[in-house]
Protein backbone atom coordinates (compact mmCIF):
# COMPACT_ATOMS: atom_id res chain seq x y z
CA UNK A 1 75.35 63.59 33.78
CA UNK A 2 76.65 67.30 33.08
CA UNK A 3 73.32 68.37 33.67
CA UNK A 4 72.79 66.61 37.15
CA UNK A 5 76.42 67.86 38.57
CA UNK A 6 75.34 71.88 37.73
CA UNK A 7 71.69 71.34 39.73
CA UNK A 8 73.98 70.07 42.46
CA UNK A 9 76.42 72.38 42.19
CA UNK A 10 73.76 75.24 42.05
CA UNK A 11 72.07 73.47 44.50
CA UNK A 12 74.55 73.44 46.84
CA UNK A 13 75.07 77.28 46.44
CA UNK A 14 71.69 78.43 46.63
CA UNK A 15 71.94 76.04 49.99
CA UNK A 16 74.80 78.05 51.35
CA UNK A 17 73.72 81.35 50.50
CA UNK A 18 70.46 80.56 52.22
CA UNK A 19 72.92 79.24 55.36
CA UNK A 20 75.21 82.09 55.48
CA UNK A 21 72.34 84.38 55.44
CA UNK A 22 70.48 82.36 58.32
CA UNK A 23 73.99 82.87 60.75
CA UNK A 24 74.88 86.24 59.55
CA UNK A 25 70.69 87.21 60.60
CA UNK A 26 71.35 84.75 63.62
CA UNK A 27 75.02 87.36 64.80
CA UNK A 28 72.53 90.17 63.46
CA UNK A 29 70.26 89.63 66.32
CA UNK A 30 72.73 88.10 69.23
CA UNK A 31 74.41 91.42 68.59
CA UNK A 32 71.45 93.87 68.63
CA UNK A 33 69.77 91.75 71.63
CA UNK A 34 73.24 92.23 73.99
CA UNK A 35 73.04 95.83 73.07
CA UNK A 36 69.50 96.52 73.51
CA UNK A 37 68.58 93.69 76.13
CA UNK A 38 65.74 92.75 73.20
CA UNK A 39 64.66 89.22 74.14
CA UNK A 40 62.23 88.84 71.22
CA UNK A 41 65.69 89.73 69.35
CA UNK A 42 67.59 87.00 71.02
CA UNK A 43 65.01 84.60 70.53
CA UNK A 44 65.33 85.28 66.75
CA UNK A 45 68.83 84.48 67.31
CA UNK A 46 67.93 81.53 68.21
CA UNK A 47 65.62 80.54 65.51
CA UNK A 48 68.19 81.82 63.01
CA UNK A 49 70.89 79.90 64.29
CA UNK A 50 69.38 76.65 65.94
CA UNK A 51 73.51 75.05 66.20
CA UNK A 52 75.03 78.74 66.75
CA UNK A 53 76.53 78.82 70.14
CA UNK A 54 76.21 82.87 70.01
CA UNK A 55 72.53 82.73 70.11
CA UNK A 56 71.77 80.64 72.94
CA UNK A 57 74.99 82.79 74.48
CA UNK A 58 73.07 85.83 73.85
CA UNK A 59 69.58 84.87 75.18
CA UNK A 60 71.36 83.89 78.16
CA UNK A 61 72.63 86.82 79.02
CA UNK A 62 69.58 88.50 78.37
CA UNK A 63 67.64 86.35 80.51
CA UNK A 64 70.33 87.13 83.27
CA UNK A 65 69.48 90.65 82.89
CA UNK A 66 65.92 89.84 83.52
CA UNK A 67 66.42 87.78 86.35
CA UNK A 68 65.54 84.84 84.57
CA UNK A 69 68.27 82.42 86.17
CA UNK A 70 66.82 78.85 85.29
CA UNK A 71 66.39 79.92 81.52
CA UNK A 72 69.59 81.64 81.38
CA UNK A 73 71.17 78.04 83.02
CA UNK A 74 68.71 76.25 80.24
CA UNK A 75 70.33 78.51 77.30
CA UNK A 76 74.33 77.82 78.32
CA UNK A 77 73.90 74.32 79.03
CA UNK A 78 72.72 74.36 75.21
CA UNK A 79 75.56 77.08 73.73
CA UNK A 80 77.50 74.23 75.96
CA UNK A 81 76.57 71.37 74.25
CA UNK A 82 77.42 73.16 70.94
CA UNK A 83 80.58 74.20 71.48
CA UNK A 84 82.03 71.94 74.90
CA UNK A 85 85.63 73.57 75.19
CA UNK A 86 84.97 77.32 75.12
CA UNK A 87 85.66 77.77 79.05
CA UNK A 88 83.60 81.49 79.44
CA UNK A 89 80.82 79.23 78.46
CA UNK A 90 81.63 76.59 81.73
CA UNK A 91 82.45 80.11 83.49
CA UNK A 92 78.84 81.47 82.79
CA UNK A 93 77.15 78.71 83.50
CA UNK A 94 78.70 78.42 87.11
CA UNK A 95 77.86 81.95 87.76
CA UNK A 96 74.45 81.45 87.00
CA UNK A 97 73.90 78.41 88.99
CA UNK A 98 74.98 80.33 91.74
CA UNK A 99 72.22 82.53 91.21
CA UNK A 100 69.90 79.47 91.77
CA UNK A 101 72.07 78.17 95.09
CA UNK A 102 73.25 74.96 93.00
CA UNK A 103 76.46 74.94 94.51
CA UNK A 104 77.54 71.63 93.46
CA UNK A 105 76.86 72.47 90.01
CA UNK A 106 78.53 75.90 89.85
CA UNK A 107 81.40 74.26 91.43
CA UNK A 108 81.50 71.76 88.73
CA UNK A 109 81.06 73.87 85.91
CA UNK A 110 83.58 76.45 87.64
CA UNK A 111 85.98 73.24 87.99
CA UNK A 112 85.54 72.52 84.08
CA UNK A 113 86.60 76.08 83.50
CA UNK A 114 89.94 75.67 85.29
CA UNK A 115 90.33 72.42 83.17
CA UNK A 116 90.17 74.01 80.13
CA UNK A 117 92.15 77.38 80.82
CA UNK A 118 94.35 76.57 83.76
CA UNK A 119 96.06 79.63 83.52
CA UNK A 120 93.56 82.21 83.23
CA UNK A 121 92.22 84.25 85.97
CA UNK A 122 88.96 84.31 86.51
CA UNK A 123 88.25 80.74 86.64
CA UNK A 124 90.07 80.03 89.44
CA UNK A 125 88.75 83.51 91.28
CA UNK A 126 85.27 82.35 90.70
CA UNK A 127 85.98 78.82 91.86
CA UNK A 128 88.05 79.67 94.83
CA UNK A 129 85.35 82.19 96.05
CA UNK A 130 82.59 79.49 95.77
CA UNK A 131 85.08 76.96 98.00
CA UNK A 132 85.02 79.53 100.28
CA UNK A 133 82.01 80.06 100.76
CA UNK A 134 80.98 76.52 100.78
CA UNK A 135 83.41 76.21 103.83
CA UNK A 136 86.24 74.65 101.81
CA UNK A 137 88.57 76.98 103.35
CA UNK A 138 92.45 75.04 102.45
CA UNK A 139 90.85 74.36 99.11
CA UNK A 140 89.67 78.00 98.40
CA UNK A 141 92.84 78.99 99.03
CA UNK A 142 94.37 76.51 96.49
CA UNK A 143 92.80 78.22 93.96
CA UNK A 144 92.39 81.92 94.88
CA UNK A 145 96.07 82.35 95.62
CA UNK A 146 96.83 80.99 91.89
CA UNK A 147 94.55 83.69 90.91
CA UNK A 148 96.41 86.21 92.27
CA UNK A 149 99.60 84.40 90.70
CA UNK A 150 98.10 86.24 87.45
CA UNK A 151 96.90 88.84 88.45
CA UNK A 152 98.83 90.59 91.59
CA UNK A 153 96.43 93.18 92.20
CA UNK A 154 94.15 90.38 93.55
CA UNK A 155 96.58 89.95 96.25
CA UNK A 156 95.10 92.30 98.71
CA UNK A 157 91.70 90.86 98.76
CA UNK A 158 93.10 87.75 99.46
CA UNK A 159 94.90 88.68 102.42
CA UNK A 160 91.46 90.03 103.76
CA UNK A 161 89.80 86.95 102.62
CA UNK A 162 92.51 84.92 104.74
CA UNK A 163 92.37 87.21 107.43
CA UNK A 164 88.91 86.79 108.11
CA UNK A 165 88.46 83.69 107.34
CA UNK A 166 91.28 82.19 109.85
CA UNK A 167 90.19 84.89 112.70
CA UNK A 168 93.54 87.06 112.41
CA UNK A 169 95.46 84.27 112.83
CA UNK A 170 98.90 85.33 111.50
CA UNK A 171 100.26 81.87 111.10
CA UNK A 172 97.55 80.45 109.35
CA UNK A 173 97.06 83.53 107.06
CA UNK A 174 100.90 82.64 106.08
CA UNK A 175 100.06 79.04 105.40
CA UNK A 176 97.15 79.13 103.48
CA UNK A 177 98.64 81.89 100.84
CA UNK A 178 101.76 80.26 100.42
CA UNK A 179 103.63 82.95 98.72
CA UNK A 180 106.56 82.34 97.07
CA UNK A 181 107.35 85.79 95.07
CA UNK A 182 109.07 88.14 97.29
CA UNK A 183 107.14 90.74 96.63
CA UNK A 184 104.20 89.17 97.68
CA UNK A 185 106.04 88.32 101.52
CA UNK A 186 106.38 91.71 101.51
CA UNK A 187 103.01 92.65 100.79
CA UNK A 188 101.83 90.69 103.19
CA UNK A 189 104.57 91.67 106.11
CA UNK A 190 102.92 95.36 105.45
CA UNK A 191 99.04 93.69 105.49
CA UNK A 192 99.87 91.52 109.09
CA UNK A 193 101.98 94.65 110.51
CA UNK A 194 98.54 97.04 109.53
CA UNK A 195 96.22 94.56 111.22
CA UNK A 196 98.29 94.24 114.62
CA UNK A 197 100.94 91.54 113.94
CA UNK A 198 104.02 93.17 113.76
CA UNK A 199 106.32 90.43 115.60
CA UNK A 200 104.85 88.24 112.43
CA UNK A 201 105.59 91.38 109.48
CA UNK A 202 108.80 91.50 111.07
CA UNK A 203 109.38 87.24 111.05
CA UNK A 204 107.80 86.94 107.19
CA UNK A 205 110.51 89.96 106.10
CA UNK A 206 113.44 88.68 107.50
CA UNK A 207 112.89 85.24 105.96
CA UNK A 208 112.60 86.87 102.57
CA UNK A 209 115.42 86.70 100.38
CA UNK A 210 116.88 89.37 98.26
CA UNK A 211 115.16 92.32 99.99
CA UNK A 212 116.09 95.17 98.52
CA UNK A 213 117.21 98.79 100.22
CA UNK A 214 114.13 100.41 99.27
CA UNK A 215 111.44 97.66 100.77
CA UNK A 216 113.71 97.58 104.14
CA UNK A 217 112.97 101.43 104.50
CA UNK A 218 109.62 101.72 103.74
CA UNK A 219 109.01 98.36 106.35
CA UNK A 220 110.84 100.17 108.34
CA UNK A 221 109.51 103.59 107.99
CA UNK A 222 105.68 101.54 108.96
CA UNK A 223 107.01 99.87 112.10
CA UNK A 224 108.30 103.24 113.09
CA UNK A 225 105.19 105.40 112.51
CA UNK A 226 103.36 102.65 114.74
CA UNK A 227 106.14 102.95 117.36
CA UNK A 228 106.88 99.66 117.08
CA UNK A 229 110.34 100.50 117.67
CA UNK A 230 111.94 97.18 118.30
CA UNK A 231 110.87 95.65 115.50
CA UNK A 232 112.13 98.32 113.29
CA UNK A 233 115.11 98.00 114.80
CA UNK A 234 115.11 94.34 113.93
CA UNK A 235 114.01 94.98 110.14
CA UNK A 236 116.49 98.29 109.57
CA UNK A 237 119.42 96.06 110.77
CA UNK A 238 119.23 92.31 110.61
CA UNK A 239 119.81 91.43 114.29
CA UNK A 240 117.68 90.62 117.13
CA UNK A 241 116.71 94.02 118.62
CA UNK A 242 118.58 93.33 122.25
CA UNK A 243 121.87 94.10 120.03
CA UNK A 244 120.39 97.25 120.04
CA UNK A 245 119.29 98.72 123.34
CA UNK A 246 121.76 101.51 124.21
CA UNK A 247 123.91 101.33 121.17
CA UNK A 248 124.81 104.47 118.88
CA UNK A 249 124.95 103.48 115.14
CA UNK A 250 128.72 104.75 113.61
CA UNK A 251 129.55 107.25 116.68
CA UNK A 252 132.84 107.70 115.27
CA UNK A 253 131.44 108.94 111.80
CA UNK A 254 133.33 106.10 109.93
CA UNK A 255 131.00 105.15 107.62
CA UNK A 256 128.49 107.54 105.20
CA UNK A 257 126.17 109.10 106.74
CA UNK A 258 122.27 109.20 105.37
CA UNK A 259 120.06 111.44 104.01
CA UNK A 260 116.26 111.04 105.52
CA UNK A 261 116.24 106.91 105.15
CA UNK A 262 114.20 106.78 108.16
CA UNK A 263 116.53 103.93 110.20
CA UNK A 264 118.50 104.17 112.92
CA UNK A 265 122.04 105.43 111.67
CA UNK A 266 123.01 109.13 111.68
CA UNK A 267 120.51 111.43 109.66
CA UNK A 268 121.72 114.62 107.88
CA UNK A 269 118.73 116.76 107.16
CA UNK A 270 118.80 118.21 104.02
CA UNK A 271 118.84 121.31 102.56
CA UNK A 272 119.64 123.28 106.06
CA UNK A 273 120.27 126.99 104.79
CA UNK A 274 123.54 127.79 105.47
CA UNK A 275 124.98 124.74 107.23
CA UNK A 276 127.26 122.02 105.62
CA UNK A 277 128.03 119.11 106.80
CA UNK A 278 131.10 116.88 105.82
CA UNK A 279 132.80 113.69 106.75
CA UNK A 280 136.32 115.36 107.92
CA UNK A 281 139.83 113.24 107.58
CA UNK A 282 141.75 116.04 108.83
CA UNK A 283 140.49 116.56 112.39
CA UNK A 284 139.80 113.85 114.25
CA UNK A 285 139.55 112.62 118.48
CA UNK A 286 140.05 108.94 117.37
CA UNK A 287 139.69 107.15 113.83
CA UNK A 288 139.93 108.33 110.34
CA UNK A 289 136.93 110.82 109.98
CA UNK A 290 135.04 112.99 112.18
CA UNK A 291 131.52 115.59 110.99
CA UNK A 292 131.84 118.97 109.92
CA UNK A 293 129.49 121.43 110.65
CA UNK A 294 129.85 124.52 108.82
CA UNK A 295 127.96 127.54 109.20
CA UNK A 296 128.11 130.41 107.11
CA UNK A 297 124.91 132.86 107.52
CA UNK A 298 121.44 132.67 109.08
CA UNK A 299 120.04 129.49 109.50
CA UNK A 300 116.98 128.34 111.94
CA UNK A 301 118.18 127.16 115.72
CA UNK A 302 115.20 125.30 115.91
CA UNK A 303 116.05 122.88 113.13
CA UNK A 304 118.06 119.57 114.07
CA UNK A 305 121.45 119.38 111.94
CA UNK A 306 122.05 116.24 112.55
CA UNK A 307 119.76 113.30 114.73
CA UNK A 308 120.23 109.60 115.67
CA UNK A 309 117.37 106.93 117.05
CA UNK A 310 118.27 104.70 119.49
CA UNK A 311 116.94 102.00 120.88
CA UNK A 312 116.66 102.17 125.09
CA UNK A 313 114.67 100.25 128.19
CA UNK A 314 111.90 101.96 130.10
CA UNK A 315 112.90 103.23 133.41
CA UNK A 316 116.81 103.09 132.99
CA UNK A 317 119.89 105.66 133.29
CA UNK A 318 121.70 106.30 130.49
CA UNK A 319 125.18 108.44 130.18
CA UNK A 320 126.17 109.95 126.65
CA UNK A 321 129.73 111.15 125.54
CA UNK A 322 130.97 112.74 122.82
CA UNK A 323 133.80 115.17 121.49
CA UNK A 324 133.47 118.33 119.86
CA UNK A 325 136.11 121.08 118.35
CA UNK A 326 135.19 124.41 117.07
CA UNK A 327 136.97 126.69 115.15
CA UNK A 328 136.15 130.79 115.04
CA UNK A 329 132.32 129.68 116.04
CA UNK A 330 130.41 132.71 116.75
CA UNK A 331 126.56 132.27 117.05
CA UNK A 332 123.75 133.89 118.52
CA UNK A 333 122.37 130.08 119.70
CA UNK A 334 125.51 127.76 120.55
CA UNK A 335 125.33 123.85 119.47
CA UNK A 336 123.83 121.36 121.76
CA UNK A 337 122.46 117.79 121.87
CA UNK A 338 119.31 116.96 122.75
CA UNK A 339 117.82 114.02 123.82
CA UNK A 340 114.04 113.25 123.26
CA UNK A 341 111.77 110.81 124.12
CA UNK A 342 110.14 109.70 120.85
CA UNK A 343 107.40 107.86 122.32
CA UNK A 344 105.64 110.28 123.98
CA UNK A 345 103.53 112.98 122.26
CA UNK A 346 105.31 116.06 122.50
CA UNK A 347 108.20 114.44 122.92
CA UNK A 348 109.59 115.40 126.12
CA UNK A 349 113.34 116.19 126.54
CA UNK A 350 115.08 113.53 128.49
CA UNK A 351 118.68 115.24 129.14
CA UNK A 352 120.51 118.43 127.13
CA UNK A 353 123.84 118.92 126.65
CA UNK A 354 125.85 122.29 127.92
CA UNK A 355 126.71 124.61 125.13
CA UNK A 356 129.29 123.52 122.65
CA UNK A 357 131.71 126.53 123.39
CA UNK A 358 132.59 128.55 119.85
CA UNK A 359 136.20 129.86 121.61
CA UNK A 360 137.98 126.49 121.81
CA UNK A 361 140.36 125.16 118.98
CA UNK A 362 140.47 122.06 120.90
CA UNK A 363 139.39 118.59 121.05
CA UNK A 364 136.69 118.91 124.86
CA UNK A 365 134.40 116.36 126.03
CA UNK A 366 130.81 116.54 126.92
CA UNK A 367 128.81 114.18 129.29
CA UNK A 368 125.09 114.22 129.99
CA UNK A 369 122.98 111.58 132.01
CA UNK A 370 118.89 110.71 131.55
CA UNK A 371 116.53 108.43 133.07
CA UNK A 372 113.60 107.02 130.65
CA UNK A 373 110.20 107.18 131.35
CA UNK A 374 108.49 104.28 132.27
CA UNK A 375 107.13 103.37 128.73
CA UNK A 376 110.19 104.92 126.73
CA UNK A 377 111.58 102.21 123.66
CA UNK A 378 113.53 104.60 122.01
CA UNK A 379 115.16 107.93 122.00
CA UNK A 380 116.69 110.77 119.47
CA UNK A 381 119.97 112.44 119.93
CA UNK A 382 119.38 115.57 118.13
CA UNK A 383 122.70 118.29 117.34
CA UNK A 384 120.95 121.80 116.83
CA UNK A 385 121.12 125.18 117.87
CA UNK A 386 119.76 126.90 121.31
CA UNK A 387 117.52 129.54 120.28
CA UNK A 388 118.56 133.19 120.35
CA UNK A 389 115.40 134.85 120.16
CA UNK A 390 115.02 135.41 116.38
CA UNK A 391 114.10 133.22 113.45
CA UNK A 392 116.25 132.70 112.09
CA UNK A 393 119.65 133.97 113.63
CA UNK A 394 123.53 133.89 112.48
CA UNK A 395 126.13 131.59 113.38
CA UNK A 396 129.77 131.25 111.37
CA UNK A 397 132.68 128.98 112.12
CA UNK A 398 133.22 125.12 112.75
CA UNK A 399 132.28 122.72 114.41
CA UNK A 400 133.61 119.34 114.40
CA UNK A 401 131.82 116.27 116.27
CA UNK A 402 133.40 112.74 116.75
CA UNK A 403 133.14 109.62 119.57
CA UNK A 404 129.50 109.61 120.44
């Protein structure tokens, strides 16, 4: 009885040493075939490891190299049947039907995938792009916007997948993705203002919630490089842009003034050589603050100290105001505003200011009138220097600004 238990126990070894050494010459071969594309390797893979998944695996892939779709589809169906729940297996499989134009039965092995790893990627990428193309559209949509759930950088293609697949329609575009991250709105408020939709962008990021500072300016900053004016208006402040038209942002200088933001406030440019500017409490026409200018050595004329964008109608007369003060200003090229047309090219001046005189110490008003062009949306009051024939030329003193 001894005897019979050590012949099967010896048996039984010399059985799995015999086994292990089939699979390990079996993952010998699948390994050496995928790196050499050797099918007479893979096909010892195969006869190595009859129940080994990896072998058929292998020889599949090998026969997709060769163009070999229908034998490829023949070895995963049979690295399938092996091991049923690996879903690259399902994933393969639907990718080489494809090959063959079996749509149903890449869809259903590309459906099997999704069952079996709902939350990875490409299952759903590969199965929404076959809906697609199979004229599926709502469905395809389903499924290629959950790809992009996990993996963002998706996102883009699928706006150009919705885009051409619903004929620019903006609305439909918006309905089909479905976003819900806010990041993604905004993605896609940039993607419909860059293909033409801007009243849409504009719609889409104002229903977004939480929107920070940053993502208002850089919408903003698009809509204004396309001179979509209006609408950038709309974005930059919240309000329909009618609220707008002819209205100077903080003209008394009560609130802070900003530092290239690219909206529709005041803008301080920065870093002008010998110029500060300062919100003053001690001088004012009306309020609690007014803007210093100080100048204290050469600076360019040419160079706008401080500039505003506002919102106008084509074809209409406008009348600016303001107050200005100076203090022991002497300067080769006075202050002035300037107005500019901003759509136009070289953007023509619509209407200058006289010289802001450096001899007074007090509080004098200025007036200019314009008419826009025919076309004009919007316009910038500018506060620089008239030229004075060098570059650049001296001016010292102060000037204070308030009331626009």
């Amino acid at each position: 009885m001894v005897f019979i238990r050590a012949v099967t126990v010896v048996a039984l070894c010399l059985w799995g040493i015999a086994h292990n050494g089939r699979v390990g010459l079996s993952r010998f071969d699948s390994a050496y075939s995928l790196a050499t594309g050797s099918l007479s390797s893979a096909d010892d893979a195969v006869r190595y490891g009859p129940s080994d998944p990896e072998a058929f695996y292998a020889r599949a892939m090998i026969h997709q190299r060769l163009a070999q779709p229908t034998d490829a589809i023949r070895d995963l169906e049979s690295a399938i049947e092996l091991r049923r729940r690996d879903y690259l297996l399902w994933l393969e499989l639907g990718r080489a039907r494809q090959v063959v134009n079996d749509t149903d039965g890449a869809l259903s092995a590309f459906h099997e995938s999704v069952r079996l790893a709902p939350y990875s990627v490409s299952p759903r990428w590969q199965l929404g792009n076959l809906l697609l193309r199979a004229g599926r559209t709502d469905e395809a949509f389903a499924e290629l916007r959950r790809a992009a759930a996990g993996d963002p950088d998706l996102l883009p293609i699928v706006f150009d997948l919705a885009w051409n697949a619903y004929r620019g329609n903006a609305s439909a575009v918006e309905h089909a993705i479905q976003l819900e991250q806010q990041r993604d709105k905004i993605a896609l408020a940039h993607f419909l203002l860059k293909h033409g939709s801007p009243a849409e962008a504009v719609a889409l990021f104002r229903s977004t919630d939480n929107v920070t500072a940053a993502q208002t300016s850089e919408l903003t900053a698009a809509l204004l490089t396309t001179k979509r004016f209006y609408e950038a208006y709309e974005v930059w402040s919240g309000k329909a842009y009618q609220e707008g038209l002819g209205a100077i942002t903080n003209g008394g200088f009560e609130q802070q003034l900003a530092t290239g933001d690219g909206g529709f406030g005041w803008q301080l440019t920065d870093r002008q050589a010998a110029v500060r500017a300062a919100l003053d409490t001690s001088e004012t026409r009306s309020g609690k603050q007014s803007l210093l200018l100080e100048f204290s050595g050469l600076s360019n004329p040419g160079s706008p100290l401080l500039s505003q964008l506002v919102l106008v109608e084509g074809q209409t007369t406008y009348q600016l105001r303001f107050a200005a003060r100076t203090q022991k200003l002497v300067a080769g090229g006075l202050p002035v505003v300037v107005i500019a047309d901003v759509d136009t090219k070289d953007g023509s001046v619509l209407g200058q200011s006289a010289p802001i005189l450096g001899s007074s110490d007090e509080w004098h008003d200025y007036n200019l009138s314009l008419k826009t062009g025919k076309t004009t949306a919007a316009m910038r009051i500018t506060v620089q220097r008239q030229s004075c024939g060098q570059q650049p030329c001296p001016a010292l003193g102060r000037l204070w600004l308030d009331d626009f």
